[in-house]
Each structure stands twice: as C-alpha cells, then as structure tokens.
Protein backbone atom coordinates (compact mmCIF):
# COMPACT_ATOMS: atom_id res chain seq x y z
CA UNK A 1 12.45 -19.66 6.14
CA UNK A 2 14.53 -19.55 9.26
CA UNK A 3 15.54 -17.54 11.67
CA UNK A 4 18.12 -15.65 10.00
CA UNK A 5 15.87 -15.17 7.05
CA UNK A 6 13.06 -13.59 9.38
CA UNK A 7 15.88 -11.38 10.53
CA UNK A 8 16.53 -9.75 7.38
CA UNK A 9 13.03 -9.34 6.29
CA UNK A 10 12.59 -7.50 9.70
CA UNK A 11 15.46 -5.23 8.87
CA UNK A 12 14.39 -4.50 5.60
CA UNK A 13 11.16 -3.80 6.77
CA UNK A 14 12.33 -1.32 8.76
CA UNK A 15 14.90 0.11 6.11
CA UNK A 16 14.77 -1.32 2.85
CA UNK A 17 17.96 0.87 1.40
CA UNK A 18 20.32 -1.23 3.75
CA UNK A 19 22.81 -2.67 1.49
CA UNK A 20 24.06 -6.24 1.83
CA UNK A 21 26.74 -5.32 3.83
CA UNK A 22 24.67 -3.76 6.60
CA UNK A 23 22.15 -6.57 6.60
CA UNK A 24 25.41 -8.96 6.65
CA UNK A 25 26.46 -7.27 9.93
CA UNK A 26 22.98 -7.73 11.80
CA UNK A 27 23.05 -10.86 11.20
CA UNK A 28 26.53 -12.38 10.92
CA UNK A 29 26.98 -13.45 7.14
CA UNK A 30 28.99 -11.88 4.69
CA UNK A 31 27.37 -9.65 2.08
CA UNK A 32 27.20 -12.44 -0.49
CA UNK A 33 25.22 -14.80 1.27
CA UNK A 34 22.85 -12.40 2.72
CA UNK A 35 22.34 -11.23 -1.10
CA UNK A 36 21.69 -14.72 -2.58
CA UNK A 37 18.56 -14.95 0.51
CA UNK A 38 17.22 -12.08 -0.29
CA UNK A 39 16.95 -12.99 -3.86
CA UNK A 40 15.93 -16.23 -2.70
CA UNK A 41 13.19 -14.10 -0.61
CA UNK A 42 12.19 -12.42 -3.46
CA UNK A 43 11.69 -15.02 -5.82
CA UNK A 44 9.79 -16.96 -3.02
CA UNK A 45 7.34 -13.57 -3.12
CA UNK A 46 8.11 -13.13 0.96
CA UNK A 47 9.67 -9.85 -0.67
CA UNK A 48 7.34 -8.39 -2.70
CA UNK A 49 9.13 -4.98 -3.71
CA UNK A 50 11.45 -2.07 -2.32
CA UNK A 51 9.46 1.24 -2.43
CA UNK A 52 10.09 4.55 -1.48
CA UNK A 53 6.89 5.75 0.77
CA UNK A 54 6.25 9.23 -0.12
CA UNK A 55 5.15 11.95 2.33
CA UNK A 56 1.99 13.16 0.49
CA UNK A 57 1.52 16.55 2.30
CA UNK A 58 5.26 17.29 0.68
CA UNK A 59 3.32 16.75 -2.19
CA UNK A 60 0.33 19.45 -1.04
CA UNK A 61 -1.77 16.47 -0.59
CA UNK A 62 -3.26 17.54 2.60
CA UNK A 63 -6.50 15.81 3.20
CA UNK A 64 -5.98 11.91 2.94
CA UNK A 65 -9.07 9.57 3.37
CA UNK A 66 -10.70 6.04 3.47
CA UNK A 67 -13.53 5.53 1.30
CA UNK A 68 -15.90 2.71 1.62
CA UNK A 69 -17.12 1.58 -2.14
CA UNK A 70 -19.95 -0.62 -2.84
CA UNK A 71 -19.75 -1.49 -6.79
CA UNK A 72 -23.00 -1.16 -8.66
CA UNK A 73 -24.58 -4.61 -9.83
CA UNK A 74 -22.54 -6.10 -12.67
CA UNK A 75 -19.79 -4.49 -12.25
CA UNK A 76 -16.36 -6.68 -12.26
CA UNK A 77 -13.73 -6.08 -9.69
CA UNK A 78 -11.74 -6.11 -12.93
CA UNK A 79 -13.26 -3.13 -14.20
CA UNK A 80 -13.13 -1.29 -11.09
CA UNK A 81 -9.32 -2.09 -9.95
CA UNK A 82 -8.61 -0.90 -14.02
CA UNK A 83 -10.65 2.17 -13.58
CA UNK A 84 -8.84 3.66 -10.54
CA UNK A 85 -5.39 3.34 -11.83
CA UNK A 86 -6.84 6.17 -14.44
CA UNK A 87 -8.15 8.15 -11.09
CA UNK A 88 -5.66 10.37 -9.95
CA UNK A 89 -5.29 10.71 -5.76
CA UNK A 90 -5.73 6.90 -4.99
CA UNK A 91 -3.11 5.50 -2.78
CA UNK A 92 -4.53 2.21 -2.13
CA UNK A 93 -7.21 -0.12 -2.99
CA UNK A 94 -8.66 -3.21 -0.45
CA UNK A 95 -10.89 -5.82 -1.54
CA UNK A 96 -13.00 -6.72 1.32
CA UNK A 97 -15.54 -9.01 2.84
CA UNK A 98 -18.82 -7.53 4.40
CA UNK A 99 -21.10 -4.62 3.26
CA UNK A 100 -19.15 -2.85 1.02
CA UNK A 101 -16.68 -4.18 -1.81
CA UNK A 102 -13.24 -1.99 -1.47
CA UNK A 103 -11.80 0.40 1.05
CA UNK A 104 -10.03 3.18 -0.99
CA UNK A 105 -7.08 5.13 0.68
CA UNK A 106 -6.89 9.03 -1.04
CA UNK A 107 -4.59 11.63 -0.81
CA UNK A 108 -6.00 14.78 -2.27
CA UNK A 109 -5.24 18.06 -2.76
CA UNK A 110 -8.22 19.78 -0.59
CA UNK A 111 -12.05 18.86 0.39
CA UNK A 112 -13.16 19.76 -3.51
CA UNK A 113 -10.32 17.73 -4.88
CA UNK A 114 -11.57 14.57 -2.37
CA UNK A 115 -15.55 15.50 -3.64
CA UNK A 116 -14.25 15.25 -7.41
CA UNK A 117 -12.61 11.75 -6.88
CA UNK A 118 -15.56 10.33 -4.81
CA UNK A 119 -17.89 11.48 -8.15
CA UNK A 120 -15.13 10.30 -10.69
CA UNK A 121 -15.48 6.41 -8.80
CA UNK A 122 -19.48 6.63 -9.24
CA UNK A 123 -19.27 7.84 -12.72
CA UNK A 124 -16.27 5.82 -14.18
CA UNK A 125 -15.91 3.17 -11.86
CA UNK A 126 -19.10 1.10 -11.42
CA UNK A 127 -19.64 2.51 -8.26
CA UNK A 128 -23.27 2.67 -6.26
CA UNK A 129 -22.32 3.81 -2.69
CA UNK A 130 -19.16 5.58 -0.62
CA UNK A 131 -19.04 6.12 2.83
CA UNK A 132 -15.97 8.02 3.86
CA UNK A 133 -14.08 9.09 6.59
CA UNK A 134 -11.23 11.91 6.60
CA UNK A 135 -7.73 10.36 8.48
CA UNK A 136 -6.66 12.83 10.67
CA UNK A 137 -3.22 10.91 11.61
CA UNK A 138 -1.72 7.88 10.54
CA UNK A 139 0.90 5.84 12.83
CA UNK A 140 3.05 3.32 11.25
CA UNK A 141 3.77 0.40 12.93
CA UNK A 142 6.59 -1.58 13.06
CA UNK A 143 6.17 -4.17 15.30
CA UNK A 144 7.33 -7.98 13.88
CA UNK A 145 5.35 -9.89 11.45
CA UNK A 146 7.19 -12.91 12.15
C-alpha cells in the first residue's frame, strides 16, 4: 500500500459515496486507475464494505447502550454471535479479552424495549451476566488510521 492508496482509503473513510472521479481529483489519477486500486483494496480486505450509517433516533431508537455479556459455561461464541442476529436492537457485537466475553452496542426503542433485549440475551443467548451502561452521546472520529 502506498501513499496514494492510504489517500483514498482516507477519503473514503470520510465519504464513501465519492465516485472515482472525485477520488481521481484528490489524488491526481484519472478515474480508471483510482477504480482498479480500490478494487485492488477491496480484494486485499483493506476495504471491507461501503455502508450507509443510519441515524437510529430517525428511526425512534432513542436510548442506545453498551452491554457487557459474560456467556454462561458451555456456551460457544458460535451460538451466541448466531443468536443475536435473531435479537432485534443490536447494532454491534465485540469479542473481548478480560472479565466479560462481548460488549454489545443497542439501539432501542425506550428503557422497557432495552430491559426486554438484556432478558432475550440471558434466555436465548447463553448468557450469565450484563453490566450495562446507557450512551448519552457518541462522537465520531475521523482522525487517520494510517
């Protein structure tokens, strides 16, 4: 990866609906070239996808959250990561090091809707223990990776 490739992943970063021609401009190649290194990018997984982040209070999803999971005994990461995707309201899922197994990232509906997911985890998911914590503002950042 060189400079110019660092470049566009920065820019797309930033703005991933830039077409080639925009990126191409930043950085001084055509539109052509900077399209064969971002396929390049991608099929060296640097790219991993284009997504659209959605606003979830748009979506009435007012009370967002980090939950803390420690999986009961026996129970496979496997089987947990397959649960969730059935569990409506999680954003995210980390596996982690340390004293508990996952950090969840919610967006629900209200405080009921957040108590209903944290009981769907320890009854579908293999869960033992949540601690959680209610995110009262989230800052992006966009400083450089590379």
């Amino acid at each position: 990866m060189d400079r110019i490739d660092r470049e566009i992943v920065e820019l797309l970063r930033k703005d991933a609906r830039l077409s080639y021609r925009e990126l191409g401009d930043s950085v001084g190649l055509s539109a052509n070239t900077v399209a064969e290194r971002v396929r390049r990018l991608v099929a060296d997984r640097v790219l991993e996808s284009f997504e659209a982040r959605v606003n979830p209070e748009a979506l009435g999803l007012t009370v967002q959250a980090l939950i803390d999971v420690k999986m009961l005994p026996g129970t496979s990461a496997e089987h947990f990561e397959a649960t969730i995707q059935t569990i409506p309201g999680i954003v995210e899922a980390t596996l982690l090091t340390g004293s508990y197994d996952y950090t969840l990232r919610v967006a629900c509906h209200d405080h009921a809707h957040l108590m209903r997911l944290i009981e769907a985890l320890r009854e579908k998911a293999g869960v033992q223990d949540t601690y959680s914590r209610v995110i009262l503002r989230r800052t992006p950042v966009r400083s450089r990776l590379v």
